[in-house]
N, C-alpha and C. Protein backbone atom coordinates (compact mmCIF):
# COMPACT_ATOMS: atom_id res chain seq x y z
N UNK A 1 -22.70 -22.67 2.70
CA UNK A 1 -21.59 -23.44 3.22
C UNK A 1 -20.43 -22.49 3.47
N UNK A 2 -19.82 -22.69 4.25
CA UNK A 2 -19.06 -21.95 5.31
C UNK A 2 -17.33 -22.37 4.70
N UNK A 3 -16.34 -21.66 4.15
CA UNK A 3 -15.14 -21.79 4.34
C UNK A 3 -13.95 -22.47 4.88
N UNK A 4 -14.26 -21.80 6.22
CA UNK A 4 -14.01 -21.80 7.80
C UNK A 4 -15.22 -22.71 8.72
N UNK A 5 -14.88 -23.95 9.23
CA UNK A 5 -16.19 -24.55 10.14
C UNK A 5 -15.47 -24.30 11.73
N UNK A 6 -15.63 -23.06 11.95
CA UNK A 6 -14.36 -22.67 13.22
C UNK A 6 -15.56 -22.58 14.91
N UNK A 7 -15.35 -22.99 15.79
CA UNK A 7 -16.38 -22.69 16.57
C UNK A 7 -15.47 -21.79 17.82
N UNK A 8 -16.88 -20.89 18.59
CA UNK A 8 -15.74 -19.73 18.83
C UNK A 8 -15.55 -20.22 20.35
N UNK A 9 -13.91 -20.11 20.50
CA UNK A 9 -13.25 -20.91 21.77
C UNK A 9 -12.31 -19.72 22.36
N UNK A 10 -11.84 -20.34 23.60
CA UNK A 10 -10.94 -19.09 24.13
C UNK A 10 -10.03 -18.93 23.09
N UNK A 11 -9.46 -19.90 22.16
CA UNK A 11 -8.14 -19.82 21.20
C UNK A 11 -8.92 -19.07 20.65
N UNK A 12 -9.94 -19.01 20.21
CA UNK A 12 -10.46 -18.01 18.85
C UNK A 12 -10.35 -16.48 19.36
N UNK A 13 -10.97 -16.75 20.61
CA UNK A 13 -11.34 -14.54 20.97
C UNK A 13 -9.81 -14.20 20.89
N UNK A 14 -9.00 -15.07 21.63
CA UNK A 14 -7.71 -14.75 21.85
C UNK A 14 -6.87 -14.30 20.76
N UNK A 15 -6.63 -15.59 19.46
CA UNK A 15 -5.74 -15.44 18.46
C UNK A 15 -5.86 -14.80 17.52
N UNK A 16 -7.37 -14.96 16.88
CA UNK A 16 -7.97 -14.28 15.96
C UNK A 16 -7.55 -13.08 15.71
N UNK A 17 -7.96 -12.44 16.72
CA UNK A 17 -7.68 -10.47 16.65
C UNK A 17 -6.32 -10.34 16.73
N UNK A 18 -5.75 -10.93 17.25
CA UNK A 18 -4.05 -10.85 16.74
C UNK A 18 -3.50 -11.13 15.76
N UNK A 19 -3.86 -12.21 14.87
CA UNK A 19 -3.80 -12.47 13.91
C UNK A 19 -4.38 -11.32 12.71
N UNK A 20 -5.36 -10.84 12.64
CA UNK A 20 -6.23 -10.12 12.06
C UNK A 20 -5.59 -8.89 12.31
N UNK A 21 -5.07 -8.49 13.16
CA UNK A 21 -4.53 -6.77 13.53
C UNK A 21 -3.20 -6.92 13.26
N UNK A 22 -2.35 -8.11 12.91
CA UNK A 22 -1.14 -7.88 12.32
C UNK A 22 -0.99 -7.67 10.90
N UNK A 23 -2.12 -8.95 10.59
CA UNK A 23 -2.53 -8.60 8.75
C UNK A 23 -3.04 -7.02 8.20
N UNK A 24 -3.80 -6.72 8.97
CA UNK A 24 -4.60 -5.28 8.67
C UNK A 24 -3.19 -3.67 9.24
N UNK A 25 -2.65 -3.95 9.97
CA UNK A 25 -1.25 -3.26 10.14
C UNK A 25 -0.80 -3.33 8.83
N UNK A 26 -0.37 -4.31 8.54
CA UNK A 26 0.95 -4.99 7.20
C UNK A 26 -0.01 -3.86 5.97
N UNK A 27 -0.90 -4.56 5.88
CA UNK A 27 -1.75 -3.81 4.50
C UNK A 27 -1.53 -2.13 4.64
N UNK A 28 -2.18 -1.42 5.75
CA UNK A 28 -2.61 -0.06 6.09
C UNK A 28 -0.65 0.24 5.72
N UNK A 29 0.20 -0.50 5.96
CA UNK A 29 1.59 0.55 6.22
C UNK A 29 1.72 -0.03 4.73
N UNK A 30 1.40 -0.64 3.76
CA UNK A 30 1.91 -1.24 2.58
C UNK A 30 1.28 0.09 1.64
N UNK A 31 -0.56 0.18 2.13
CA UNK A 31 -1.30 1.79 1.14
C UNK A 31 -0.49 2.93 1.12
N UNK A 32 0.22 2.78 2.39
CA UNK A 32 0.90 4.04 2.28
C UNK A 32 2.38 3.95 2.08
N UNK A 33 2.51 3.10 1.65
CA UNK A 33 4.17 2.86 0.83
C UNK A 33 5.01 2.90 2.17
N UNK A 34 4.69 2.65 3.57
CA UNK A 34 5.82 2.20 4.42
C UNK A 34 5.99 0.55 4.36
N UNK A 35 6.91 0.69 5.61
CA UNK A 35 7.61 -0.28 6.14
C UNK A 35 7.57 -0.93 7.78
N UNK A 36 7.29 -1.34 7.75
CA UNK A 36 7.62 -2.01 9.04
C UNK A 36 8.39 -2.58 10.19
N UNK A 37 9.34 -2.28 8.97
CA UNK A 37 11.04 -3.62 9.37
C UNK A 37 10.83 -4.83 10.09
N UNK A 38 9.93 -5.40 10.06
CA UNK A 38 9.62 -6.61 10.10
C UNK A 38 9.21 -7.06 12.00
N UNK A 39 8.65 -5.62 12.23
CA UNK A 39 8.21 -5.44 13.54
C UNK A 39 7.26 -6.43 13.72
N UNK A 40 6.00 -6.14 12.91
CA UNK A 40 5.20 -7.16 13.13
C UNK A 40 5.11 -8.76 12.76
N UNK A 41 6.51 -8.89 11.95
CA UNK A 41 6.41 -9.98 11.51
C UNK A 41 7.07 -10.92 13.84
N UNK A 42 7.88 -10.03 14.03
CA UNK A 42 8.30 -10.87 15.00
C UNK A 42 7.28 -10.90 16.22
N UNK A 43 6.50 -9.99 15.92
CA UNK A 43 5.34 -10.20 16.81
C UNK A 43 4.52 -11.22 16.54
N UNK A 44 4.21 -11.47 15.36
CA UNK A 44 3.38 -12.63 14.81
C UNK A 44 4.42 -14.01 15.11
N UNK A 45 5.83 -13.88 15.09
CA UNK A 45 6.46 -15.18 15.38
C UNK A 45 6.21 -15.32 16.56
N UNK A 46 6.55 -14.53 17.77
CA UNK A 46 6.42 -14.64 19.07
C UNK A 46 5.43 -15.07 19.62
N UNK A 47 3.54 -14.42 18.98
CA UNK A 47 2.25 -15.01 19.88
C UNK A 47 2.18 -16.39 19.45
N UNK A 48 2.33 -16.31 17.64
CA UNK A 48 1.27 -17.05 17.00
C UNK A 48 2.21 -18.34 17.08
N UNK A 49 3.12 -18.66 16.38
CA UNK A 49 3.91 -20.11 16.55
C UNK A 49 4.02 -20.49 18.35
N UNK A 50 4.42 -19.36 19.12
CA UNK A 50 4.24 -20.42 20.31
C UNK A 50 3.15 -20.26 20.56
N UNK A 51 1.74 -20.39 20.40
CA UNK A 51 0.68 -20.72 20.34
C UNK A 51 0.58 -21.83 20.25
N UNK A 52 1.09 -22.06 18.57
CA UNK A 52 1.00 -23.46 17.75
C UNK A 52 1.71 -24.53 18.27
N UNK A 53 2.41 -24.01 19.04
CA UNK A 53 4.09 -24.90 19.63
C UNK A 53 2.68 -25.87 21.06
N UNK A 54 2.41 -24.77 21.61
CA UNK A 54 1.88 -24.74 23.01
C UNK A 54 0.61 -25.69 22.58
N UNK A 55 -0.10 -25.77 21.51
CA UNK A 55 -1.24 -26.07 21.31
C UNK A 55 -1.07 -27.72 20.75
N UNK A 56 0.11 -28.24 20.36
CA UNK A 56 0.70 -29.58 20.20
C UNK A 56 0.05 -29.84 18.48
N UNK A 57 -0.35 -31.02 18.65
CA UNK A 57 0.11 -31.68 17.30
C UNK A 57 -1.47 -32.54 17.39
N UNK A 58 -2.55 -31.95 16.56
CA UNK A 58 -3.47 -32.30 16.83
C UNK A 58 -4.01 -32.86 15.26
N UNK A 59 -4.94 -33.32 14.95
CA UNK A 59 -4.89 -34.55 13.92
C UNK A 59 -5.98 -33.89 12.96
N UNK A 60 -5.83 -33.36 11.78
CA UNK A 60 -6.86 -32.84 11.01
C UNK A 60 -7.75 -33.61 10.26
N UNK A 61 -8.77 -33.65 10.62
CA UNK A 61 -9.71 -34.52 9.97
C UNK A 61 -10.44 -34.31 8.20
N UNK A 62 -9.56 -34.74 7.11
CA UNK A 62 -9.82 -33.75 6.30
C UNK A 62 -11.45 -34.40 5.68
N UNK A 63 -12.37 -34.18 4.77
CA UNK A 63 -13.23 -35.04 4.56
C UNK A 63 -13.23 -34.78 2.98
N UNK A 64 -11.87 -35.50 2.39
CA UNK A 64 -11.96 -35.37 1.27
C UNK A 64 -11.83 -34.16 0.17
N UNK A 65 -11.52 -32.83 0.56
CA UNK A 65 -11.92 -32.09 -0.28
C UNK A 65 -10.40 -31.77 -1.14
N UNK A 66 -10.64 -31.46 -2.27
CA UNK A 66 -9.80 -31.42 -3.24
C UNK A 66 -8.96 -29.98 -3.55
N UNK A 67 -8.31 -29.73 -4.39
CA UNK A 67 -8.09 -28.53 -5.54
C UNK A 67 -7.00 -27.62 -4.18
N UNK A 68 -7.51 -26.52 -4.47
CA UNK A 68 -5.86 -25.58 -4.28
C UNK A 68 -6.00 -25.03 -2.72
N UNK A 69 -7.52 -25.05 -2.56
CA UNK A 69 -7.74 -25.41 -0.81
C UNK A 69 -6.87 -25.81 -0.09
N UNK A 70 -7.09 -27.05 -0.65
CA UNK A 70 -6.50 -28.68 0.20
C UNK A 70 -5.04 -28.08 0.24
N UNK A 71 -4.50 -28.00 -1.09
CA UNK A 71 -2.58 -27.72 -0.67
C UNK A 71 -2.54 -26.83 -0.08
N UNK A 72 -3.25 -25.33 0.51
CA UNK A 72 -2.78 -24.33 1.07
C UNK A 72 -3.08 -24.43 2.29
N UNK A 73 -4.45 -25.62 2.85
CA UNK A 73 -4.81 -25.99 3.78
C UNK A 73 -3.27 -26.89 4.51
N UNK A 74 -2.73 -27.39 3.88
CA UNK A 74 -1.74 -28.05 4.29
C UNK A 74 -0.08 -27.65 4.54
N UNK A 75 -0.01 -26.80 3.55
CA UNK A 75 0.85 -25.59 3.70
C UNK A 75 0.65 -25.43 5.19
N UNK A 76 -0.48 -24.24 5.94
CA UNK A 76 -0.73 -23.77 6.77
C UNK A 76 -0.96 -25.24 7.89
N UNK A 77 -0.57 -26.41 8.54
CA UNK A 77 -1.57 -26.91 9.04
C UNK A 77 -0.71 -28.44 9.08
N UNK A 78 0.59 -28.47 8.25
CA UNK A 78 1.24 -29.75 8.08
C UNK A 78 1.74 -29.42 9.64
N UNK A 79 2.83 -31.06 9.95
CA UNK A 79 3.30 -31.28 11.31
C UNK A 79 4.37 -30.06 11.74
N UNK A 80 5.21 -29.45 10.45
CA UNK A 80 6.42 -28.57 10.63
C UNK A 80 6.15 -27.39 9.91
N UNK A 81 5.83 -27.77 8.75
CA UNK A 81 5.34 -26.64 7.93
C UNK A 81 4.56 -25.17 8.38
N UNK A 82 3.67 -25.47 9.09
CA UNK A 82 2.96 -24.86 10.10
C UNK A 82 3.48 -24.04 10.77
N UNK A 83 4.88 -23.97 11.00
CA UNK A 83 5.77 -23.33 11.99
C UNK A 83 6.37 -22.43 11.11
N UNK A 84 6.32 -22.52 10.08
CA UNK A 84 7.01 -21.67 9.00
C UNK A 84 6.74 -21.15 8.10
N UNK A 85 5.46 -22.00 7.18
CA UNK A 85 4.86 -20.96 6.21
C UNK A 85 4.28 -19.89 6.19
N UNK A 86 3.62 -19.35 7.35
CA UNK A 86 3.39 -17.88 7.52
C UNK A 86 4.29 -17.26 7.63
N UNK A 87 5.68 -17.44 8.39
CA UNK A 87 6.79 -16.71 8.99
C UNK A 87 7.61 -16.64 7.99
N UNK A 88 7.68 -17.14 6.95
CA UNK A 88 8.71 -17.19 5.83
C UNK A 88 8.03 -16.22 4.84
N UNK A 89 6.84 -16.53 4.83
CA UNK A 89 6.06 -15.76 3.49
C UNK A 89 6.20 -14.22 4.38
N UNK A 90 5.60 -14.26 5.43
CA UNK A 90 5.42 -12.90 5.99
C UNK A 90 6.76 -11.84 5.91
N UNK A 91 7.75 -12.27 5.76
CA UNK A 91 9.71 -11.89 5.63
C UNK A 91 9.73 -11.44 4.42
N UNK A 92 9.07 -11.51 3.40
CA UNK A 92 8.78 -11.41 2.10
C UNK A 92 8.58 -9.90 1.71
N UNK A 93 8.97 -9.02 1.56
CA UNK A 93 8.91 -7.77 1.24
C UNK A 93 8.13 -7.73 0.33
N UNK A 94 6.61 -7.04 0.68
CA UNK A 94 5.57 -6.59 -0.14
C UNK A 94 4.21 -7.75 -0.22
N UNK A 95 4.88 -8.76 0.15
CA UNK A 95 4.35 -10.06 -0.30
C UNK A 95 3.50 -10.81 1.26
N UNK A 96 4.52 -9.97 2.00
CA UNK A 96 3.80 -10.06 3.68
C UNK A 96 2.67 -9.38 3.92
N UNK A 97 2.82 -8.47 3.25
CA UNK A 97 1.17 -7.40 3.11
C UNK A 97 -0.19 -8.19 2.97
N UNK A 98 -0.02 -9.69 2.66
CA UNK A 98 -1.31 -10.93 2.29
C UNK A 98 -1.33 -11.50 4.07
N UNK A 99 -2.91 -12.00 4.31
CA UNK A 99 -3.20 -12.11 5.57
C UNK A 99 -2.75 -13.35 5.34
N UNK A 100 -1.60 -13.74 5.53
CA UNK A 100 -0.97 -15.21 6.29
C UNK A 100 -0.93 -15.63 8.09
N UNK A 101 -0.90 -14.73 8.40
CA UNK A 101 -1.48 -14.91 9.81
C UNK A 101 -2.45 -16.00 10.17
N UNK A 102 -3.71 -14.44 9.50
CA UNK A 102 -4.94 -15.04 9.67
C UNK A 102 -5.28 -16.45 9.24
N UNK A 103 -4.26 -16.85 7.43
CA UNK A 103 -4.91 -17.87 7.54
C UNK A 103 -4.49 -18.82 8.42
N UNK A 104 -3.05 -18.93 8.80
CA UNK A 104 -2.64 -19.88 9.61
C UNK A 104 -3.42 -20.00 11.15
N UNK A 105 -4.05 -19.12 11.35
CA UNK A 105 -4.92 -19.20 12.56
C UNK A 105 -6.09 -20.24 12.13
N UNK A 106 -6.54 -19.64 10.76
CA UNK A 106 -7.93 -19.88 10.79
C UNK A 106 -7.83 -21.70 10.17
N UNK A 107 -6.86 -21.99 9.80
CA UNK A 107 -6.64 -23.13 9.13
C UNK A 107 -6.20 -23.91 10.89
N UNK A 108 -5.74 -23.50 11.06
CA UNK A 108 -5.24 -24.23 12.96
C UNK A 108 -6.26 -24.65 13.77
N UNK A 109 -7.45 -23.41 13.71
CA UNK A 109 -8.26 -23.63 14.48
C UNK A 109 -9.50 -24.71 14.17
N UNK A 110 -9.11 -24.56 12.77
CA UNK A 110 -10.32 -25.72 11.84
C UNK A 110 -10.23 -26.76 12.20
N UNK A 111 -9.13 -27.00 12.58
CA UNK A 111 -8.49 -28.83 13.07
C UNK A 111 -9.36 -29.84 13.89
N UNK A 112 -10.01 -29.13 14.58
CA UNK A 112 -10.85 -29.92 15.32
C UNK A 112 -11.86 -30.68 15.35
């Protein structure tokens, strides 16, 4: 059983690797004790929320599942929240170095 039940769509080839190459940036400049100045964080505001903006308000079908999933699933994935919990956590000095991107992609794209 699968995590992620994501099927692969133009949003996926598209967002994914953007998502994924901002997280894997953040980490690689974190091993080596840089910084970023929050370059990639505004790159990640710029594709990924107007993505989410562009992509509307679509209805998550949850099927019940419980525990610490479910709240982070919702974190990433509520009507407003969505617009912010990656972008707030990612501002986070040291703490942005965690793939919040990705999950907010991968939690977005689950919706369907």
């Amino acid at each position: 059983m699968y995590m992620f039940n994501i099927k692969f769509t133009p949003e996926t080839f598209f967002m994914l690797p953007i998502a994924l190459g901002l997280d894997l940036i953040g980490i690689i400049l974190v091993c080596f004790g840089l910084d970023d100045f929050g370059i990639t964080d505004v790159i990640g505001i710029g594709f990924i929320n107007t993505w989410l903006i562009l992509r509307g308000n679509r209805v998550l079908h949850s099927q019940g599942k419980k525990g610490a999933i479910s709240g982070i699933k919702k974190a990433f994935t509520g009507k407003s929240s969505k617009f912010f919990a990656a972008s707030i956590l990612e501002l986070i000095p040291y703490l942005g170095c965690l793939p919040f991107w990705t999950l907010s992609v991968l939690f977005n794209l689950e919706e369907e």
